[in-house]
Protein backbone atom coordinates (compact mmCIF):
# COMPACT_ATOMS: atom_id res chain seq x y z
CA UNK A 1 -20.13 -36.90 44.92
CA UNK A 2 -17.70 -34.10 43.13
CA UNK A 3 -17.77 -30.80 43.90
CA UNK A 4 -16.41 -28.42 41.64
CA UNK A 5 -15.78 -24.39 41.89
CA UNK A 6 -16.93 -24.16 37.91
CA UNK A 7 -18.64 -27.00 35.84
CA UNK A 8 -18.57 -25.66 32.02
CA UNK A 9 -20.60 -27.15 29.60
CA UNK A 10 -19.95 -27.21 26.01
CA UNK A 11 -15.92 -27.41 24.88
CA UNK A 12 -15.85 -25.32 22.12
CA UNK A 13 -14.13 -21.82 21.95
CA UNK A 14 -16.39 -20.01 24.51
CA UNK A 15 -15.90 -22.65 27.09
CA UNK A 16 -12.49 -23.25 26.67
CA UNK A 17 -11.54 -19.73 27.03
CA UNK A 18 -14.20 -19.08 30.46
CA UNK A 19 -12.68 -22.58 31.55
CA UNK A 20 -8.60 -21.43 30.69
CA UNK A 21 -9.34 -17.74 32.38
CA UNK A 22 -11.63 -19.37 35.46
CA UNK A 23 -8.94 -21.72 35.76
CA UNK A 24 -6.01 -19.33 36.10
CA UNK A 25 -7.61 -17.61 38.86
CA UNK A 26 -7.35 -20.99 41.08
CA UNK A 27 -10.80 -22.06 40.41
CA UNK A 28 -10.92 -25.82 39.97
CA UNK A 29 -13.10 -26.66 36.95
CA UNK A 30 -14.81 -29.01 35.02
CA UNK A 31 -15.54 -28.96 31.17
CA UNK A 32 -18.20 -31.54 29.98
CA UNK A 33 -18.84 -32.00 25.98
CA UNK A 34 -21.43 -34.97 25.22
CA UNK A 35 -19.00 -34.78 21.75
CA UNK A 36 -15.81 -37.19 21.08
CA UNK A 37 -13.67 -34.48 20.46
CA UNK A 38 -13.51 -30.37 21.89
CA UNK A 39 -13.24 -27.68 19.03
CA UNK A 40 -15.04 -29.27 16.72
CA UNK A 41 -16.38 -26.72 15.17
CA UNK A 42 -12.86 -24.88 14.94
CA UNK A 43 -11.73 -27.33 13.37
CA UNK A 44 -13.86 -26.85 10.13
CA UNK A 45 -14.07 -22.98 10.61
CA UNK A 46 -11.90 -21.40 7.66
CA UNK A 47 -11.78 -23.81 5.60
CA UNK A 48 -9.49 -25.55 7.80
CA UNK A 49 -7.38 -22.36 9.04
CA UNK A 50 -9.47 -20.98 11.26
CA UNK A 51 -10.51 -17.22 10.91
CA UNK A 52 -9.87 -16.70 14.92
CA UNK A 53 -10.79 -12.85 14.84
CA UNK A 54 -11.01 -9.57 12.87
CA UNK A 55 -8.56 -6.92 13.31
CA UNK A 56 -12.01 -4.52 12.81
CA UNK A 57 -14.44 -5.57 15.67
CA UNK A 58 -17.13 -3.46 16.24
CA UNK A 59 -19.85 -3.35 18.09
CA UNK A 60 -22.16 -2.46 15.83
CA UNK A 61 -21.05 -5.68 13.85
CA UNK A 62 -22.88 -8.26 16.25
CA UNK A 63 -27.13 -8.55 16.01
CA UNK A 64 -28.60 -8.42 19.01
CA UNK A 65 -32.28 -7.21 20.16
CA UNK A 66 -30.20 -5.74 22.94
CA UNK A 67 -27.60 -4.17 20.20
CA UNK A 68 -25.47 -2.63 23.78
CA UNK A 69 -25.18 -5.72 25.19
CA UNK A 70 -21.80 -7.12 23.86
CA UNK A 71 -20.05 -3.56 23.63
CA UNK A 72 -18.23 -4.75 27.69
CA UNK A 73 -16.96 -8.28 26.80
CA UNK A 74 -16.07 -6.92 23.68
CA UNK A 75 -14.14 -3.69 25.48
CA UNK A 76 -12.83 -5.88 28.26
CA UNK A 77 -11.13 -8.43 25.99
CA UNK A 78 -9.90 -7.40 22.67
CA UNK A 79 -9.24 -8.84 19.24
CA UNK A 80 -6.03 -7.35 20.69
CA UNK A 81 -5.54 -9.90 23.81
CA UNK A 82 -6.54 -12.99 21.76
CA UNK A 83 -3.74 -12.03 19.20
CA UNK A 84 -1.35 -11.79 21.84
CA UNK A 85 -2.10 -15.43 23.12
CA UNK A 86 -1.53 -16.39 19.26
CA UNK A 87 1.68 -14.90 18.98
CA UNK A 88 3.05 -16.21 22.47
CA UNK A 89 2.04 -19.98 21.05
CA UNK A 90 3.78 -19.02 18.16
CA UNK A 91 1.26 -19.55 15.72
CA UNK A 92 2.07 -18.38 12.29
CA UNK A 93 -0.88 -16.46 10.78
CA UNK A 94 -2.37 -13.53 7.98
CA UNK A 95 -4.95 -11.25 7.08
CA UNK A 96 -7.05 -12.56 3.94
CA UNK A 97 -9.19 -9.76 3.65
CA UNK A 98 -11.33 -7.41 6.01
CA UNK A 99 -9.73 -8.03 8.50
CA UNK A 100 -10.20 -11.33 8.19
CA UNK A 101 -7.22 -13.24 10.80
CA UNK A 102 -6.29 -16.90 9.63
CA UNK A 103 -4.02 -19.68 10.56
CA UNK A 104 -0.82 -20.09 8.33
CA UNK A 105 -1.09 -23.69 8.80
CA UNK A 106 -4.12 -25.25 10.30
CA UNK A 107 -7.00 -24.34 12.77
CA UNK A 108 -5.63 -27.41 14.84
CA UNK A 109 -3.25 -24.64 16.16
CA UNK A 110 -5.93 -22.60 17.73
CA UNK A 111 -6.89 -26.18 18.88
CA UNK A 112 -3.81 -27.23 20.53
CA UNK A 113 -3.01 -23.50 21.91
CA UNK A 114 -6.15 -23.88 23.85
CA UNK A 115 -6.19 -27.05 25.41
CA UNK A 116 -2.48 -26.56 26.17
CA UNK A 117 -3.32 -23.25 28.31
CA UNK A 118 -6.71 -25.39 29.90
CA UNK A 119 -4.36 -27.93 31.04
CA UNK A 120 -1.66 -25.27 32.35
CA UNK A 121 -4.74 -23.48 34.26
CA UNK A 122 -5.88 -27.15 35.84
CA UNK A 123 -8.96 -27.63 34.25
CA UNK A 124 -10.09 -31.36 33.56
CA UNK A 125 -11.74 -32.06 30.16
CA UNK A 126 -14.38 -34.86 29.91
CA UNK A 127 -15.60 -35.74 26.77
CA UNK A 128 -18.32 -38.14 25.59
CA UNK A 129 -19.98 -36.80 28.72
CA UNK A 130 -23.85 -36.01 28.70
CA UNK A 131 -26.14 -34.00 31.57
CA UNK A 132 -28.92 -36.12 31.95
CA UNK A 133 -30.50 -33.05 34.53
CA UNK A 134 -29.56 -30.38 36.57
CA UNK A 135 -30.77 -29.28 39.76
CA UNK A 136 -30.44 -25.91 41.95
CA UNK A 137 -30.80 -25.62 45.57
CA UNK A 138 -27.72 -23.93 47.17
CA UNK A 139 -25.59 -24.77 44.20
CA UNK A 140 -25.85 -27.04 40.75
CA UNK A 141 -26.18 -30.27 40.93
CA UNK A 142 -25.48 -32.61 38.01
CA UNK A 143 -26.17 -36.28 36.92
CA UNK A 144 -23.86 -37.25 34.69
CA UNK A 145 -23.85 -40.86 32.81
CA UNK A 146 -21.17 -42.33 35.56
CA UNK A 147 -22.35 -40.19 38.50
CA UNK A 148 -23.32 -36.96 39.71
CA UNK A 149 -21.04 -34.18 40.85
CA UNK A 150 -22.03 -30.23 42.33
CA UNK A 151 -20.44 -27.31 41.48
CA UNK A 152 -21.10 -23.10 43.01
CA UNK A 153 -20.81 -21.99 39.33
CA UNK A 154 -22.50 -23.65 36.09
CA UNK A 155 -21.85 -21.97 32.34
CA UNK A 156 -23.95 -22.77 29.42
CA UNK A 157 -21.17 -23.04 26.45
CA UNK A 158 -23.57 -25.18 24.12
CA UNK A 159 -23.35 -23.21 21.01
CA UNK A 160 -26.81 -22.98 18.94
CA UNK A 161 -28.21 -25.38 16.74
CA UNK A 162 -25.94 -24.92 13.71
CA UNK A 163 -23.91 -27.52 11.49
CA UNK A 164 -26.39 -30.44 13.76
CA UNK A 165 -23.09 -33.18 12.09
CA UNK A 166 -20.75 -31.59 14.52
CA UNK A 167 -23.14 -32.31 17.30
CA UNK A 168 -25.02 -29.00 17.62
CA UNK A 169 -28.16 -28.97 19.72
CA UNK A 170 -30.52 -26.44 21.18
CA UNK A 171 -29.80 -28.04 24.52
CA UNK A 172 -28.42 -24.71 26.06
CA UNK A 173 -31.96 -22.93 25.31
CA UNK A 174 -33.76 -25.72 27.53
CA UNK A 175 -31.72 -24.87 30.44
CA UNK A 176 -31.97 -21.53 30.21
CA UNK A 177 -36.06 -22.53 29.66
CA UNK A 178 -35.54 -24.70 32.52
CA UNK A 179 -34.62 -21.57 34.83
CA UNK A 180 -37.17 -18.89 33.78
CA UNK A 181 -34.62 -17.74 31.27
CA UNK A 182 -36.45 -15.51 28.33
CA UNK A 183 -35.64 -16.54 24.80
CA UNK A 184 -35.24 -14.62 21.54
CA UNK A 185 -36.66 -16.80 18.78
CA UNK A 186 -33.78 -18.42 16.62
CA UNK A 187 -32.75 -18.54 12.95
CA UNK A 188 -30.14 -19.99 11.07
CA UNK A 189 -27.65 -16.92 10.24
CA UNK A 190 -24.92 -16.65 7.96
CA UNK A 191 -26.47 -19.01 5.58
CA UNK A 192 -27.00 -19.68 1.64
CA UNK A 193 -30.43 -18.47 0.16
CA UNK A 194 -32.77 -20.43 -1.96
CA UNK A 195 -35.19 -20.00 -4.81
CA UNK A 196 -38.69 -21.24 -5.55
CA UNK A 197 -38.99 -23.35 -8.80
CA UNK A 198 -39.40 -20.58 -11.23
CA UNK A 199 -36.67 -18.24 -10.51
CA UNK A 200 -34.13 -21.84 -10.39
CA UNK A 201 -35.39 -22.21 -13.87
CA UNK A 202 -33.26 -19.34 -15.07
CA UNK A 203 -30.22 -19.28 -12.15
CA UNK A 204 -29.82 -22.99 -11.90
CA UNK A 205 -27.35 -23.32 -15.13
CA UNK A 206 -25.43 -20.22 -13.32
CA UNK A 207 -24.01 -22.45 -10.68
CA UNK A 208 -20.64 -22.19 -9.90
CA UNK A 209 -20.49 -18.60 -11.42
CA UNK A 210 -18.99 -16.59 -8.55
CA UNK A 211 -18.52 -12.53 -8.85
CA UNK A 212 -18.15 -9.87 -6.66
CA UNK A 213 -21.48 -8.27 -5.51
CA UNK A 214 -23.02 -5.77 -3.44
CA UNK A 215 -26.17 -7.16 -2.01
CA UNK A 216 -28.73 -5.25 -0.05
CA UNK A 217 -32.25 -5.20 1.90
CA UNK A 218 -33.70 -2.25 3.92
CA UNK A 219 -31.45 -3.15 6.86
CA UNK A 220 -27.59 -3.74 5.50
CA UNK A 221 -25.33 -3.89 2.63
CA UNK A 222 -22.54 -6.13 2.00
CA UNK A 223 -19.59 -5.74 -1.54
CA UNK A 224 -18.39 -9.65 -1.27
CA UNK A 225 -18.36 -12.40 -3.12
CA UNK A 226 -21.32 -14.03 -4.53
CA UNK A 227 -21.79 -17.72 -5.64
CA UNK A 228 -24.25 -18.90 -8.04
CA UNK A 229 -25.09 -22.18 -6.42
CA UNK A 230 -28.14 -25.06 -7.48
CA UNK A 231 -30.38 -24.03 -4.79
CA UNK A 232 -29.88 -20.06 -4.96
CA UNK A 233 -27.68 -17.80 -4.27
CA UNK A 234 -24.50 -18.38 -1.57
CA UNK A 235 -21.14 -16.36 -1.16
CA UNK A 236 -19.73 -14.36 1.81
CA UNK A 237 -21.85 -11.20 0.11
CA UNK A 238 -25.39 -13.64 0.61
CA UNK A 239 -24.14 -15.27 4.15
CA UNK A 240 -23.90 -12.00 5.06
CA UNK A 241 -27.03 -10.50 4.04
CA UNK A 242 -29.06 -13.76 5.72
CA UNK A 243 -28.49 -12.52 9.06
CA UNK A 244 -30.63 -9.19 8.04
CA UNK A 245 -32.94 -11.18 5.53
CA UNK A 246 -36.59 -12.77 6.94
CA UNK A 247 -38.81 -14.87 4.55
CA UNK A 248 -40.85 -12.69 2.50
CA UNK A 249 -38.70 -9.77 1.98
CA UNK A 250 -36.75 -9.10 -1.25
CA UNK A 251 -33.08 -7.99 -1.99
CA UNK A 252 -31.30 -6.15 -4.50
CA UNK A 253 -28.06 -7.15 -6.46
CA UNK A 254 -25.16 -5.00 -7.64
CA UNK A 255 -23.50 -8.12 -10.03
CA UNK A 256 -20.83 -5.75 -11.42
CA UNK A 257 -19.25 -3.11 -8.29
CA UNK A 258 -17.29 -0.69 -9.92
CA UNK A 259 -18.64 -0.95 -13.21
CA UNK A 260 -20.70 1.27 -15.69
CA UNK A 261 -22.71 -0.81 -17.56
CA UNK A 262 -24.64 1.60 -19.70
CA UNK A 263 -21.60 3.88 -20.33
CA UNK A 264 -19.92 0.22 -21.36
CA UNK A 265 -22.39 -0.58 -23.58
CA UNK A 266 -22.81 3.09 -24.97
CA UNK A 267 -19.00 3.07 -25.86
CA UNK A 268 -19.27 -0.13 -27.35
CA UNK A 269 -22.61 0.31 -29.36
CA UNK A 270 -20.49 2.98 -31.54
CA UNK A 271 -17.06 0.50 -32.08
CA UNK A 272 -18.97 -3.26 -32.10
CA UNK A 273 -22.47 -2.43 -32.91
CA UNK A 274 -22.48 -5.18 -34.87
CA UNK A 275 -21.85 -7.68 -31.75
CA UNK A 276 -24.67 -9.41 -29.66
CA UNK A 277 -25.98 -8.31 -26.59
CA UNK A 278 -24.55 -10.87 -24.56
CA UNK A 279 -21.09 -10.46 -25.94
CA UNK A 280 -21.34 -7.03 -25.09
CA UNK A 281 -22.61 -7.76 -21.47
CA UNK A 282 -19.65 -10.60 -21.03
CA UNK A 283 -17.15 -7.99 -20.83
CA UNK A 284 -18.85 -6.58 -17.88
CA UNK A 285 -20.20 -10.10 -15.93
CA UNK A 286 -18.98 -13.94 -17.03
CA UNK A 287 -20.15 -15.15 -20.28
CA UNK A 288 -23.06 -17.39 -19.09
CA UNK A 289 -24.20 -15.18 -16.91
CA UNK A 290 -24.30 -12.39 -19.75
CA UNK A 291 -26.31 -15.02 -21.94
CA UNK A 292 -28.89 -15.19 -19.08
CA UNK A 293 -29.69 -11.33 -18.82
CA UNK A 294 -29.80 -10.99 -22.57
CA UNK A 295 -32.65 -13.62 -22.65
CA UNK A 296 -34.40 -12.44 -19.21
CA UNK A 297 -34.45 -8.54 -20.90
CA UNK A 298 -35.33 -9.89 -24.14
CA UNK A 299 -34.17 -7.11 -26.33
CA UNK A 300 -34.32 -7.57 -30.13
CA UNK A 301 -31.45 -6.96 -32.46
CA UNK A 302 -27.82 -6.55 -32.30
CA UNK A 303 -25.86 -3.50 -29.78
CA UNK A 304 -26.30 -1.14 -32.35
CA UNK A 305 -30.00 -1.84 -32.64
CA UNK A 306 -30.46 -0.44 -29.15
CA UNK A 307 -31.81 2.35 -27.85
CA UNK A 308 -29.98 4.31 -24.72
CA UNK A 309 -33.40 3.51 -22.60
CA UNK A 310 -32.66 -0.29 -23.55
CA UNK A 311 -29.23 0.54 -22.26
CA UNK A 312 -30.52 1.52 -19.14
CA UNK A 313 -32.67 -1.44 -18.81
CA UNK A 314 -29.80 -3.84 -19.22
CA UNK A 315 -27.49 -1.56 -16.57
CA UNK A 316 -31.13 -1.58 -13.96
CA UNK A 317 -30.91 -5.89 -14.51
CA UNK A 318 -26.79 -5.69 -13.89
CA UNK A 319 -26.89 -3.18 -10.89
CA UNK A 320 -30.00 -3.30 -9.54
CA UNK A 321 -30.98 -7.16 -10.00
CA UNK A 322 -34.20 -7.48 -7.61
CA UNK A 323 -35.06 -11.55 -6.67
CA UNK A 324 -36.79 -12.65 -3.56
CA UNK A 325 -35.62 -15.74 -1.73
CA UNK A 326 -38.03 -18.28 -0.31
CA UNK A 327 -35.66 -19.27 2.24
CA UNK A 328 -32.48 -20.85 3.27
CA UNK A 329 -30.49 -23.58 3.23
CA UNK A 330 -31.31 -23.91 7.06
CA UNK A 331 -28.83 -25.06 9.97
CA UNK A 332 -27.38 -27.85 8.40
CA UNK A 333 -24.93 -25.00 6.67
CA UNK A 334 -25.91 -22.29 8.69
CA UNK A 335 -22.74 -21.06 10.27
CA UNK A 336 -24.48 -19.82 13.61
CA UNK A 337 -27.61 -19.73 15.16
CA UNK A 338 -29.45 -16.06 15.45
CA UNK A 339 -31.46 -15.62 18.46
CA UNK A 340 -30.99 -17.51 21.35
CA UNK A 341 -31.25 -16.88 24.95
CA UNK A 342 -32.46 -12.80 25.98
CA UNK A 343 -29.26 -10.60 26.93
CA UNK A 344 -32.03 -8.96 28.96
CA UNK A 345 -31.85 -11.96 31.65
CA UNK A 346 -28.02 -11.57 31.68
CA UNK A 347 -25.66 -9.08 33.13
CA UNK A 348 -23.34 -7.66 30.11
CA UNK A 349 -20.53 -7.63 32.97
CA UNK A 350 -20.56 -11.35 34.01
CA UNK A 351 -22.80 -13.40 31.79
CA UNK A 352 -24.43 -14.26 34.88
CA UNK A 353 -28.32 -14.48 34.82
CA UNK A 354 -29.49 -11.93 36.65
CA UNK A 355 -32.37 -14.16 38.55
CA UNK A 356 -30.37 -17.24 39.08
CA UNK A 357 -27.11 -16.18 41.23
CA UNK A 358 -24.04 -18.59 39.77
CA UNK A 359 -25.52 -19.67 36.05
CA UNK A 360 -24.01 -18.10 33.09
CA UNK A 361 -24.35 -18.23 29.12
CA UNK A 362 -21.75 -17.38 27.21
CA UNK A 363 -20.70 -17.53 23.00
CA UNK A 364 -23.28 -18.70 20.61
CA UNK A 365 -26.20 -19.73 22.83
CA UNK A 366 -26.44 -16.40 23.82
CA UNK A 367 -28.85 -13.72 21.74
CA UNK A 368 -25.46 -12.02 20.18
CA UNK A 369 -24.47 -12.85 16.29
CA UNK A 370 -21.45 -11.28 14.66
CA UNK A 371 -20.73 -10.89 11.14
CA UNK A 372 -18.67 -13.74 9.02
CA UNK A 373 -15.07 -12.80 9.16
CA UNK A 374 -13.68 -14.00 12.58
CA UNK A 375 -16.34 -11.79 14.82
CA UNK A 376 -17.98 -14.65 16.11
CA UNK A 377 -15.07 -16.02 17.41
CA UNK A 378 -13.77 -12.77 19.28
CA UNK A 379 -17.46 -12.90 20.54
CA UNK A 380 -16.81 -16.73 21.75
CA UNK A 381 -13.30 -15.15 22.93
CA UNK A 382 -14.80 -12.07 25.13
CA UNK A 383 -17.83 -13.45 26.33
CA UNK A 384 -15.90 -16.82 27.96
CA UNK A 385 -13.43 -14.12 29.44
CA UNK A 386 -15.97 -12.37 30.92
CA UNK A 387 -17.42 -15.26 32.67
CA UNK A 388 -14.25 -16.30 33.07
CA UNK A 389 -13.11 -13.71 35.58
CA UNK A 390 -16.61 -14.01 37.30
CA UNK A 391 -16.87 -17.86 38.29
């Protein structure tokens, strides 16, 4: 039987980074992934480019019921650090927007810059590997499909359950079960919203109508994008706002930032009066989607016809749109997994649970969620770090 300093499970961007940084400090480890290939899920990320980090982390842009927890990783290793390690592979990249870091070329790059510093650091890779069960006395013991090995040091690097096509379980959340480890319920996050049948009636023919929004609830307020999809309402503006949003509640839609509508359609009532309302509205929001708040507010008559409190009402249904989402499209687009195990039961330091001496949970698995645009990478990034100098 094996025995290993560090066995990592999980080869995606948290445990290739604890495995790379465990690795360089003469640790010899072990990386399992029951997958056929590592990264997976950095592959797809960014539409194929990969939005590795945010020049703006903060930490007061990750969910968490322990909202202090990530502020160390975060401190310790930088969006800073993991651009460095871009630039000294060479990899051409850009900011889109927000911050937003991507590949030049292809997410592959992050890819290949990672496994090329795992195999400099002396780390062996196994994929296609499963853990049947693991086992604690005075350190892990694994059964593996071809064997069993030990190892002093054991990381949870299984993600959470979303995208379940790239292989994503809730695996890590029975281990940490399995050890006494507290969770924090989980949710999809970052994730389109959906309608019931009668508000579809009147968004369905939007789909594909994208504009730039400010959506809001009680808790947060995103000015993105926002997609008019079959099923609801998607768009970085309404990924965003899922990670905030809980069944039941409402939110409210700005469908024209930076616009006056009612001094738009006051100007215009005294040079086209004779115009429809909908023409009007379509120079403020795209022509079908002008046709739709025309019919929802129902006013009679031509522009000129109207009245400045009808004006109003058609600049409320513009800025202040008010709809309330039955739910989401789940994990099976979710981008990550809310929840997940309790940063109470970890130390912020280490990622080591604090009543199980040599287990640790790092990225995704763990009860942190960033916002889209890169952070949950930088937390994948600074959390496998962290372990990374602790195994």
């Amino acid at each position: 039987m094996k025995h290993w300093d560090v066995c990592i499970i999980g080869a995606g961007a948290a445990g290739l980074m604890c495995a790379i940084e465990s690795g360089r400090r003469g640790r010899s480890v072990l990386l399992l992934d029951h997958s056929a290939k590592p990264a997976e899920k950095i592959r797809i990320s960014g539409g194929g480019r990969c939005n590795f980090t945010n020049l703006d982390i903060q930490p007061d842009r990750f969910l968490s019921q322990n909202p202090h927890f990530a502020k160390s990783a975060l401190k310790r290793y930088t969006q800073y650090d993991f651009i460095d390690m871009v630039a000294q592979h060479g990899i051409p990249y850009h900011e889109k927007t927000l911050g937003q870091l991507f590949c030049d070329t292809s997410a592959k790059d992050i890819i290949t810059m990672l496994l090329t510093e795992a195999r400099q650091a002396g780390v062996e890779i196994r994929m296609n590997t499963g853990v049947d069960t693991i086992e604690k006395s005075d350190r892990f013991q694994l059964s593996l499909p071809n064997g069993s090995i030990t190892a002093d040091a054991l990381v949870i690097a299984t993600g959470g359950k979303s995208i379940p096509k790239m292989g994503a379980t809730g695996w890590g959340y029975h281990i940490a079960t399995q050890f006494g480890l507290p969770l924090i319920e989980t949710r999809p996050a970052l994730v389109p919203l959906t309608f019931a049948e009668q508000d579809l009636e009147k968004t369905k023919p939007l789909s594909g109508i994208s504009v730039t929004a400010s959506v809001r609830n009680t808790d947060a307020s995103f000015d993105e994008g926002l997609l008019f999809t079959h099923r609801g309402l998607s768009g970085p503006s309404i990924l965003q706002i899922s990670s905030y949003w809980r069944e039941g509640q409402g939110i409210g839609v700005n469908l024209a930032t930076g616009q006056d509508t009612f001094a738009t359609l006051k100007s215009q009532r005294q040079t086209a009066g004779r115009g429809s309302i909908a023409k009007a509205l379509s120079q403020i929001v795209p022509a079908r989607l002008a046709d739709q708040i025309a019919q929802d507010v129902a006013l009679k008559g031509n522009l000129a016809d109207q009245s400045d409190k009808a004006l109003q009402t058609l600049h409320d249904r513009v800025h202040d749109w008010q709809i309330k989402p039955v739910g989401s499209e789940g994990y099976r687009t979710a981008e990550v997994t809310l929840g997940g195990v309790d940063t109470n039961a970890l130390d912020a330091k280490t990622m080591m649970a604090k009543t199980v001496p040599g287990l640790f949970f790092i990225g995704e698995v763990v009860d942190v969620t960033g916002w889209l645009g890169g952070y949950n990478f930088q937390w994948a990034w600074s959390s496998g770090w962290a372990a990374g100098q602790a195994v």
